[in-house]
N, C-alpha and C. Protein backbone atom coordinates (compact mmCIF):
# COMPACT_ATOMS: atom_id res chain seq x y z
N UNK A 1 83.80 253.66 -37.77
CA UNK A 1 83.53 253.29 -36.41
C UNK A 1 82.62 254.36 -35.79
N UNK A 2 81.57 254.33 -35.06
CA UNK A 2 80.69 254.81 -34.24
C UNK A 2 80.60 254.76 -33.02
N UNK A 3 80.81 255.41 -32.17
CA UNK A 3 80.72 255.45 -30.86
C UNK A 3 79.07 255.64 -30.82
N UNK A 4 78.92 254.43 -29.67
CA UNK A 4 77.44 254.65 -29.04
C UNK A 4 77.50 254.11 -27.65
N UNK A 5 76.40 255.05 -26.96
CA UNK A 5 76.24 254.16 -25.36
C UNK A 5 77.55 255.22 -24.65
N UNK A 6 77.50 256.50 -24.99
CA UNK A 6 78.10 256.54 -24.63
C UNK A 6 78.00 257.69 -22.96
N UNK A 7 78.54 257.64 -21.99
CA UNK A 7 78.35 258.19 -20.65
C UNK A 7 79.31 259.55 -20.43
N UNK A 8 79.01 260.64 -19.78
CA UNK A 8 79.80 261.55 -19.78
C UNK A 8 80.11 261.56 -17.81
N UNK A 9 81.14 261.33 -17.68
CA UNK A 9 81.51 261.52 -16.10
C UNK A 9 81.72 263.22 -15.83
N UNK A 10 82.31 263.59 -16.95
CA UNK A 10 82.63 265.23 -15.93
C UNK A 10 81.99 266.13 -17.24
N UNK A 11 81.39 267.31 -16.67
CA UNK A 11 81.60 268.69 -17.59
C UNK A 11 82.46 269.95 -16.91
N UNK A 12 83.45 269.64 -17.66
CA UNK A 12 84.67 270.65 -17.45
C UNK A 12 83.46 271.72 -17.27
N UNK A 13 83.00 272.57 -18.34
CA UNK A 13 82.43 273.48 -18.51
C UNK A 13 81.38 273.79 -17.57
N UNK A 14 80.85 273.14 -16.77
CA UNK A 14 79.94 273.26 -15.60
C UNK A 14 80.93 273.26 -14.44
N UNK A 15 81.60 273.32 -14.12
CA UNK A 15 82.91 273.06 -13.47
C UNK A 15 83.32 274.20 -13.55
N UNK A 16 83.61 274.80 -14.78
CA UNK A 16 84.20 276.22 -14.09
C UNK A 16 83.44 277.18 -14.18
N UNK A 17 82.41 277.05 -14.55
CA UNK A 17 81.12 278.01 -14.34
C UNK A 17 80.66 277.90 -12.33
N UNK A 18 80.81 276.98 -11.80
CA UNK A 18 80.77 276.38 -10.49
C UNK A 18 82.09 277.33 -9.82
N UNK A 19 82.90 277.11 -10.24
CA UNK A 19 83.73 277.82 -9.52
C UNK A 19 84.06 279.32 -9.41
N UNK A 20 83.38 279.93 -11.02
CA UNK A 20 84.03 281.16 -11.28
C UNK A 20 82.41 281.65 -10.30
N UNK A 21 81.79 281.06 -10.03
CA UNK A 21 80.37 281.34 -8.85
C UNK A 21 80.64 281.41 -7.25
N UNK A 22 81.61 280.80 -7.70
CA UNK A 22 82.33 280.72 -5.68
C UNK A 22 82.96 281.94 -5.35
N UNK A 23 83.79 282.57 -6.48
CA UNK A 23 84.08 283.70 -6.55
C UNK A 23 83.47 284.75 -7.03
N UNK A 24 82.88 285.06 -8.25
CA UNK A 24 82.26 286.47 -8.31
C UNK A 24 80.76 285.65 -9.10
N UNK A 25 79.69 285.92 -8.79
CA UNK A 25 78.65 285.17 -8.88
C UNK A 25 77.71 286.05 -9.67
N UNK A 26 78.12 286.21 -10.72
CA UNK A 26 77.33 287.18 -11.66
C UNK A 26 78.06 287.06 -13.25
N UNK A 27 76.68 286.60 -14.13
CA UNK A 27 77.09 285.64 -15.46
C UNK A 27 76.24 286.78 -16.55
N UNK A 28 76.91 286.39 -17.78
CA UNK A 28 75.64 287.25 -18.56
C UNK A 28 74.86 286.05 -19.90
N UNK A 29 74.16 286.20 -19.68
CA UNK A 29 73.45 285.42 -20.88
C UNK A 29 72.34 285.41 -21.72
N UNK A 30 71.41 284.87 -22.43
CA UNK A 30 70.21 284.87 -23.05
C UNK A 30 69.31 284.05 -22.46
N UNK A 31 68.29 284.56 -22.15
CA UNK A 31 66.97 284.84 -21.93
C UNK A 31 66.10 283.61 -23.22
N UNK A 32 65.92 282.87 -22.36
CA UNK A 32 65.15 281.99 -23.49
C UNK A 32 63.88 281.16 -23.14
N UNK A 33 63.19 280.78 -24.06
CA UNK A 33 61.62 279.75 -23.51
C UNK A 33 61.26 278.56 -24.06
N UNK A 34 61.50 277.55 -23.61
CA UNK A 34 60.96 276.40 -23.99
C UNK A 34 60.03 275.62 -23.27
N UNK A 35 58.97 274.98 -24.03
CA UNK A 35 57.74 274.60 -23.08
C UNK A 35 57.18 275.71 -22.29
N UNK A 36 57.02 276.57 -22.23
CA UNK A 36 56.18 277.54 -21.58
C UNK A 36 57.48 277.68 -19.82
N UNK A 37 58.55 277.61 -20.19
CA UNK A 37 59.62 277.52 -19.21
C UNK A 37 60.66 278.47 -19.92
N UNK A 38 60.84 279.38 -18.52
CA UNK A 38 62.22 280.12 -18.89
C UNK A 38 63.68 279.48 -18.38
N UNK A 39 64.48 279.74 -19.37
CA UNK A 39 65.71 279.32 -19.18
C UNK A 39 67.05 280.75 -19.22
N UNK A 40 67.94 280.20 -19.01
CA UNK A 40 69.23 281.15 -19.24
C UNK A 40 70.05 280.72 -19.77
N UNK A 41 70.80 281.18 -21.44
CA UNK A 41 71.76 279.86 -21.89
C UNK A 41 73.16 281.25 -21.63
N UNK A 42 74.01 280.08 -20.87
CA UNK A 42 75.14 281.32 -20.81
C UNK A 42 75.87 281.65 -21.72
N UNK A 43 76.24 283.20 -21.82
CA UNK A 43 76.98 283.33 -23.08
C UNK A 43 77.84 282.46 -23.92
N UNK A 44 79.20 282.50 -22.84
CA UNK A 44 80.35 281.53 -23.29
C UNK A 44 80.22 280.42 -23.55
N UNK A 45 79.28 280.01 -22.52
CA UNK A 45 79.53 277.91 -22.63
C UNK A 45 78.35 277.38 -23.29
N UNK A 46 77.03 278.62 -23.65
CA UNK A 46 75.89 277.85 -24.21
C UNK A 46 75.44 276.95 -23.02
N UNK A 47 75.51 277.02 -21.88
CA UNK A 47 75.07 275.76 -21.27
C UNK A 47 73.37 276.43 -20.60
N UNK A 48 72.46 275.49 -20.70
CA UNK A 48 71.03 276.35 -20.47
C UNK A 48 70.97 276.08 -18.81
N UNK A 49 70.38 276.93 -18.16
CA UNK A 49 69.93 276.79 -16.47
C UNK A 49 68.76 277.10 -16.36
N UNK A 50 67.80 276.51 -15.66
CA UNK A 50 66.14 276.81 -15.61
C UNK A 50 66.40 277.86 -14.75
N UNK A 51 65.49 278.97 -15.28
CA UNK A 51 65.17 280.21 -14.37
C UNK A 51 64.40 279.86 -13.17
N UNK A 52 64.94 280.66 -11.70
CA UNK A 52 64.07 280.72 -11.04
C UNK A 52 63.17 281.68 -10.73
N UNK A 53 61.55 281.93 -10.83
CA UNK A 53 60.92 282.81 -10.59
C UNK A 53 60.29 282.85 -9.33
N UNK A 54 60.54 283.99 -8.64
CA UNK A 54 59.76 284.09 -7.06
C UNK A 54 58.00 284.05 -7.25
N UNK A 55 57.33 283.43 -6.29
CA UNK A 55 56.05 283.90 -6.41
C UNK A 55 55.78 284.79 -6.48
N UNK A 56 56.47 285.96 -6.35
CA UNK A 56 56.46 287.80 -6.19
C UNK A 56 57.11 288.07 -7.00
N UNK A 57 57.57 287.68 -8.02
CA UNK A 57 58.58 288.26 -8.67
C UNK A 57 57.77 288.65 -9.75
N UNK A 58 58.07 289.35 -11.27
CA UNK A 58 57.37 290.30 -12.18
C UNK A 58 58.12 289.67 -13.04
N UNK A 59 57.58 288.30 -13.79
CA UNK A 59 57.86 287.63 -14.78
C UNK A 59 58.84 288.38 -16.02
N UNK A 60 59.43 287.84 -16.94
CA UNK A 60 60.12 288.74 -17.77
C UNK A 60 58.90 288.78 -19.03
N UNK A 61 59.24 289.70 -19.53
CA UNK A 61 58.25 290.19 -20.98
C UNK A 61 58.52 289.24 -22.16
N UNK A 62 58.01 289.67 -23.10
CA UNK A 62 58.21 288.84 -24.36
C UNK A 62 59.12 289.64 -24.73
N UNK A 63 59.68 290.95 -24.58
CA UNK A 63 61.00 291.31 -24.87
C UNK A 63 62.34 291.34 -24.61
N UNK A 64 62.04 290.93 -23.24
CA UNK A 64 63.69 290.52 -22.84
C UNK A 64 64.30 289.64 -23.95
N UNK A 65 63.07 288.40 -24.09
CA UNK A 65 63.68 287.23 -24.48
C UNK A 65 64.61 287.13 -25.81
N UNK A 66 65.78 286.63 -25.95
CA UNK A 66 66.77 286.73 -26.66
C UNK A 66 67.94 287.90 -26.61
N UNK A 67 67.74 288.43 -24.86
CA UNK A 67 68.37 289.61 -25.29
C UNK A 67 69.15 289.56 -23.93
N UNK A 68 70.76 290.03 -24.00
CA UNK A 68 71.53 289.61 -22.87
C UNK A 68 70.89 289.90 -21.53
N UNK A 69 71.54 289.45 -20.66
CA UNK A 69 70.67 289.39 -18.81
C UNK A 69 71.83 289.13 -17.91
N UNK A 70 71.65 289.67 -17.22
CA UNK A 70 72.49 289.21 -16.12
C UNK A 70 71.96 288.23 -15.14
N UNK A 71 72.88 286.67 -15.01
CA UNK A 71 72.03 286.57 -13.73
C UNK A 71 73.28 285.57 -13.12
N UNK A 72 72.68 285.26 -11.57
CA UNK A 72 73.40 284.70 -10.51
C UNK A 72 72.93 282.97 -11.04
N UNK A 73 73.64 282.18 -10.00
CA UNK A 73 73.35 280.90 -9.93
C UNK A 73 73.29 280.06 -8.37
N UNK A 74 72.10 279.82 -8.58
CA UNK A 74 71.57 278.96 -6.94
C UNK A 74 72.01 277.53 -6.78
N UNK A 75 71.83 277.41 -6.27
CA UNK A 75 71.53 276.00 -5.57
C UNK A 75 73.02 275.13 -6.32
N UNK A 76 74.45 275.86 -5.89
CA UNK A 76 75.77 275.37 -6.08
C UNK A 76 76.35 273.85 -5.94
N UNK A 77 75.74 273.68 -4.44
CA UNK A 77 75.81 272.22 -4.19
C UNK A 77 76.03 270.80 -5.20
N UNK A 78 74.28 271.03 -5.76
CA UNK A 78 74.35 269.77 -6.43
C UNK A 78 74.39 270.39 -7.86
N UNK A 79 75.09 270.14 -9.07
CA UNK A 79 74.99 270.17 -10.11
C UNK A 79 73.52 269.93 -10.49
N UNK A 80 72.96 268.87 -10.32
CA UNK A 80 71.75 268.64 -11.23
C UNK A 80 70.52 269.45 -11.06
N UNK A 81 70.89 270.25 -9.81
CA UNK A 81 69.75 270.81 -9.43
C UNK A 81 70.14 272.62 -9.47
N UNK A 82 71.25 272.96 -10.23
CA UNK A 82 71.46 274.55 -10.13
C UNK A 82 70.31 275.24 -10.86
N UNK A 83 70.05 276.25 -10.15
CA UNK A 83 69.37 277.28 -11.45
C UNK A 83 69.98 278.68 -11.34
N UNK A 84 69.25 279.23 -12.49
CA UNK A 84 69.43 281.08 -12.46
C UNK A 84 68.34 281.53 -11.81
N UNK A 85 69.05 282.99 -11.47
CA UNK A 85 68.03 283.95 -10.75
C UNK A 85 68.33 285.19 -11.62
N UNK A 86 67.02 285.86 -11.51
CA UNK A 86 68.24 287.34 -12.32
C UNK A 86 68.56 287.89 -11.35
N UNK A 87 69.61 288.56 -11.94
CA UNK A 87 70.31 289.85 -10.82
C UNK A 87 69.88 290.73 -10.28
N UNK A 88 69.15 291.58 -11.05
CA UNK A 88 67.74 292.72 -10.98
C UNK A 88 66.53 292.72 -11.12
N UNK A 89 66.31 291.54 -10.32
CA UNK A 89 64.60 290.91 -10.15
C UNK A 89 63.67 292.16 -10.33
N UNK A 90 62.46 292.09 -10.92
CA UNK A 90 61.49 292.94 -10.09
C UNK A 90 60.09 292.54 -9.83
N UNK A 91 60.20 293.24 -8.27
CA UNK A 91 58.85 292.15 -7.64
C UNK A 91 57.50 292.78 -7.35
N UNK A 92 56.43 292.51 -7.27
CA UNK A 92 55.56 293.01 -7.19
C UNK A 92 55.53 294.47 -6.18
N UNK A 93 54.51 295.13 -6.25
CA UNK A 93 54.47 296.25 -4.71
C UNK A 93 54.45 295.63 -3.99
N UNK A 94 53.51 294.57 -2.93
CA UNK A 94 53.38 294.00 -2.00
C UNK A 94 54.77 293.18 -1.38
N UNK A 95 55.55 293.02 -2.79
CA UNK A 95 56.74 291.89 -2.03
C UNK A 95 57.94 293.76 -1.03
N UNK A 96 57.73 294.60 -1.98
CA UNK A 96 58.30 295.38 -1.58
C UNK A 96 57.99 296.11 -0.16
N UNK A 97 56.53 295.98 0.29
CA UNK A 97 55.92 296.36 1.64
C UNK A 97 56.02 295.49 2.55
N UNK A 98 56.25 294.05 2.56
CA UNK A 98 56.49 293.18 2.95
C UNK A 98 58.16 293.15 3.57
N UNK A 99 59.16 293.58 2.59
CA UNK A 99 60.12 293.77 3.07
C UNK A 99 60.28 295.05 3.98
N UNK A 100 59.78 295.63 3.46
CA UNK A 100 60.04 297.20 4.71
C UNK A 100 59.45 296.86 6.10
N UNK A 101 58.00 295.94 6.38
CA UNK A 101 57.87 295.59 7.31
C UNK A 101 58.57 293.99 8.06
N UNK A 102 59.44 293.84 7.47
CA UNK A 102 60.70 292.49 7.73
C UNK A 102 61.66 293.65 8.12
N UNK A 103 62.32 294.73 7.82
CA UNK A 103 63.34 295.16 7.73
C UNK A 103 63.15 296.28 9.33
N UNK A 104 61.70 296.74 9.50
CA UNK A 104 61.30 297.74 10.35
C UNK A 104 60.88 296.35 11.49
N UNK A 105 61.08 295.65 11.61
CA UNK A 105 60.01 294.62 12.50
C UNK A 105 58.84 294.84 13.22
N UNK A 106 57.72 295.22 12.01
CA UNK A 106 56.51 295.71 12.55
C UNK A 106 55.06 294.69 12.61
N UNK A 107 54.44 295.06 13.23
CA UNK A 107 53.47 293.94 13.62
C UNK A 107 52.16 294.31 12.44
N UNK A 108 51.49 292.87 11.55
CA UNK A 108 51.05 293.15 10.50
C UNK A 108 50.11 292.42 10.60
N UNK A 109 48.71 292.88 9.87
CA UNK A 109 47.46 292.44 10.23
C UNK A 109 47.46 291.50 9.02
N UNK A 110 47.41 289.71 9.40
CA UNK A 110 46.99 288.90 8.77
C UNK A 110 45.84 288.55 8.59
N UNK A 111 44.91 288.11 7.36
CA UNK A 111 43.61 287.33 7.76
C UNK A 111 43.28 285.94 7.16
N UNK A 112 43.12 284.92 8.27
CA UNK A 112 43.00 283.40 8.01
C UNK A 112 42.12 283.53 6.95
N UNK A 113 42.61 282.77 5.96
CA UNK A 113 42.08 282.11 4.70
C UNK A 113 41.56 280.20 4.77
N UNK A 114 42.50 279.73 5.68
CA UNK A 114 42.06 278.19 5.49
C UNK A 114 43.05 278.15 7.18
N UNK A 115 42.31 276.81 7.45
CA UNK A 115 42.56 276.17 8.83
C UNK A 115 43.48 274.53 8.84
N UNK A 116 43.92 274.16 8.69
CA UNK A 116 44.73 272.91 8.78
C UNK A 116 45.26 272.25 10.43
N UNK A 117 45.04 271.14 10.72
CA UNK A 117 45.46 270.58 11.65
C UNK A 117 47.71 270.91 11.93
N UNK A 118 47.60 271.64 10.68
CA UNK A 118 49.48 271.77 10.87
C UNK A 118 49.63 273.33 10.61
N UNK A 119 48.34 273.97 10.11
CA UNK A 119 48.38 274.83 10.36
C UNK A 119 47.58 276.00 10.01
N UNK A 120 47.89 277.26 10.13
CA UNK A 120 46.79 278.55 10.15
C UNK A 120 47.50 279.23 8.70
N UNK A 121 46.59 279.59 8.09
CA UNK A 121 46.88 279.74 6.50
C UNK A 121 46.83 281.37 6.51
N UNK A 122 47.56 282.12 6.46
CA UNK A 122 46.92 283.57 6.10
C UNK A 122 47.48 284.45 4.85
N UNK A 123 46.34 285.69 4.67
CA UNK A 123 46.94 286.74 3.44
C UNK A 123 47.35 287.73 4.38
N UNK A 124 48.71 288.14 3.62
CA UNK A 124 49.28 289.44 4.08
C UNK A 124 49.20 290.37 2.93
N UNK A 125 48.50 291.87 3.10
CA UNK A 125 48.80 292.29 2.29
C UNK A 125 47.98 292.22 0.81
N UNK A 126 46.12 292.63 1.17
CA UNK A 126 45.85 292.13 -0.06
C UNK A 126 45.83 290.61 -0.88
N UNK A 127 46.10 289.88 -0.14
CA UNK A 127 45.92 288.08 -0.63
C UNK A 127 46.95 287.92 -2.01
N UNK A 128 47.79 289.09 -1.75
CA UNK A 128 49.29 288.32 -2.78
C UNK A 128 50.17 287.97 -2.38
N UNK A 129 50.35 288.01 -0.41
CA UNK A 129 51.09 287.23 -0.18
C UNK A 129 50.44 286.50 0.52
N UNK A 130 50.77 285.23 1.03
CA UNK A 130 50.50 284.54 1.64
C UNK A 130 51.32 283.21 2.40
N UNK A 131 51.24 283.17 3.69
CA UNK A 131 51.92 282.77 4.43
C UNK A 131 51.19 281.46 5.52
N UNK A 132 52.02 280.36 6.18
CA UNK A 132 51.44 279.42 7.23
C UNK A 132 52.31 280.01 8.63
N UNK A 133 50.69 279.74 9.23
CA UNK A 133 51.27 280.09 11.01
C UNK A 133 51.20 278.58 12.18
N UNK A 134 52.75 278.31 11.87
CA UNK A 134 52.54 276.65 12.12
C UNK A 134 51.79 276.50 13.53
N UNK A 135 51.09 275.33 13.59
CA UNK A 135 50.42 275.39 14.78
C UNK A 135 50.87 274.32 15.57
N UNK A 136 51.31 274.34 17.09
CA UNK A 136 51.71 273.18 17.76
C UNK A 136 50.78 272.31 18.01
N UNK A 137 51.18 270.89 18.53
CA UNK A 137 50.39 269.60 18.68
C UNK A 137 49.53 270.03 19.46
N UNK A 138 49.98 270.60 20.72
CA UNK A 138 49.23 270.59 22.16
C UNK A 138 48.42 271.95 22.10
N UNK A 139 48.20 272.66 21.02
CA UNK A 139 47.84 273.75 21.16
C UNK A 139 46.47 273.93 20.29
N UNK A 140 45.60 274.69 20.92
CA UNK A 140 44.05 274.77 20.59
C UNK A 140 43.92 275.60 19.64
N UNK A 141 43.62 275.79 18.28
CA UNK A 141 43.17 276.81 17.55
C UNK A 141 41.80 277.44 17.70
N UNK A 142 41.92 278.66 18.07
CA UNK A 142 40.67 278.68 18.57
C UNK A 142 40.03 280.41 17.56
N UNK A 143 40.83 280.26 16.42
CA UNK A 143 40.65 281.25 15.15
C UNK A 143 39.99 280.57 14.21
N UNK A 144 39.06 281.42 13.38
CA UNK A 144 38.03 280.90 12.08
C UNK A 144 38.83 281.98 11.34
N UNK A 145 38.25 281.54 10.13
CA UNK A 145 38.61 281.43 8.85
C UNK A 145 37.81 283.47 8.66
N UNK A 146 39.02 283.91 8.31
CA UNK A 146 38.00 285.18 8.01
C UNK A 146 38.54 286.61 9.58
N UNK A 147 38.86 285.77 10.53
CA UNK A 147 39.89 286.45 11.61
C UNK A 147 41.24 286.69 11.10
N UNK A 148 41.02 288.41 12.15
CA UNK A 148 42.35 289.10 11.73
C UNK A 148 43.84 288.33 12.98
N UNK A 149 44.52 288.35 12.73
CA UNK A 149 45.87 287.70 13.27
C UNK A 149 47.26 289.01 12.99
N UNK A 150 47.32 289.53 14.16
CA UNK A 150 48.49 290.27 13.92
C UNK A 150 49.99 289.50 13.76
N UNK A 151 50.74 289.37 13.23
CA UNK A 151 52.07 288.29 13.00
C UNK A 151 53.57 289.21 12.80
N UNK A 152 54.42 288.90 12.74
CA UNK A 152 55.15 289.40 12.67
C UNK A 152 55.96 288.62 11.90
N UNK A 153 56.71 289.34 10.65
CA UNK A 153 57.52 288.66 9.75
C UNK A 153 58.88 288.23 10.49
N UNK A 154 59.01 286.87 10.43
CA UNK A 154 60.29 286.62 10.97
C UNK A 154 61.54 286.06 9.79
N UNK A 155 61.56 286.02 9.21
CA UNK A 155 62.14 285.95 7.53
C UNK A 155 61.46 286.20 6.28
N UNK A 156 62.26 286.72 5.35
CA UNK A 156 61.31 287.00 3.84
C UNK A 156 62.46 287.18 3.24
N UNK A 157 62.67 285.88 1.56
CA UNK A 157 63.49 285.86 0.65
C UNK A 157 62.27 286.23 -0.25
N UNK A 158 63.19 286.10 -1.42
CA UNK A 158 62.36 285.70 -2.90
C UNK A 158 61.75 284.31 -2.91
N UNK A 159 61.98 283.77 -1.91
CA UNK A 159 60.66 282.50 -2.47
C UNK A 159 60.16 281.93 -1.20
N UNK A 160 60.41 282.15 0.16
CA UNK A 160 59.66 282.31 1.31
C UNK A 160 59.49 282.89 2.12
N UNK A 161 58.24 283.30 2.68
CA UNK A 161 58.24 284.14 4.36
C UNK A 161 57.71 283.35 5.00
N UNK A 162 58.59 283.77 5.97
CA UNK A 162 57.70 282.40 7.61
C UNK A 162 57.55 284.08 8.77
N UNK A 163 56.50 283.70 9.84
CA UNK A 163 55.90 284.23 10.22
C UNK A 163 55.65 283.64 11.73
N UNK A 164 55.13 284.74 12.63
CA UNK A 164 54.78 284.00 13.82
C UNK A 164 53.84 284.69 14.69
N UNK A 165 53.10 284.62 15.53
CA UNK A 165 51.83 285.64 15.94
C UNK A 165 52.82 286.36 17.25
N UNK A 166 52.46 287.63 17.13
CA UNK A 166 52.93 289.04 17.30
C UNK A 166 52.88 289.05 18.81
């Protein structure tokens, strides 16, 4: 007899990986690549999670890979959509100047790169970061492309900064 067609309703094993995350949120596992995509297969359960990499973040080497890691797990909510992060990211210089001026709340010289009807496009920082300065309906842009914009960081994670003029 052969079982076929067949549907899986629960993974125990994603299940308590989910929970043992609610409580202490730090896993160890291997470092792996398929399709030009990093993954994390966790030690115990073998189960793989797509890595997440920040736009700032400092990709892993060809040597990590296969070799234990520590990392967290995002996006808890929905199962289908969790990934890893590592624990001990490391991010470019700029993501690091970027935070000191988020953390100091200091006013930072942006310069428009592109113009959009939704919004004002700028580089912070050398043109490795880069950020939108949303623009209201009723409101006139009256900046070109190539003007400096002082802004002030009003949030900055690993995978966005939003911004607002100073």
């Amino acid at each position: 007899m052969i079982a076929d067609n067949i549907q899986f309703l629960y993974n125990n094993t994603l299940d308590v990986l989910i929970n043992k995350a609610l409580v202490e949120n730090k896993f160890l596992g291997y470092l792996k690549v398929a399709d030009d995509e990093y993954f994390i297969k966790e030690i115990d359960s073998y189960i793989f999670f797509p890595l997440q990499i920040s736009p700032w973040q400092i990709p892993p080497s060809a040597n990590d890979l296969n070799e234990s890691i520590y990392f967290k797990l995002d996006n808890l909510e929905k199962k289908d959509k969790i990934k890893a992060a590592l624990f001990n990211p490391k991010f470019i210089p700029a993501y690091y100047k970027a935070l000191q001026w988020f953390n100091t709340k200091a006013i930072v010289p942006a310069i428009v790169y592109n113009i959009t009807p939704h919004g004002i496009y700028v580089n912070i920082y050398d043109e490795t970061i880069q950020a939108k300065l949303p623009v209201l309906k009723d409101e006139a842009v009256t900046v070109k492309i190539g003007d400096v914009i002082n802004v002030l960081i009003t949030y900055l994670s690993p995978v966005k900064i939003v911004i607002q003029k100073a």
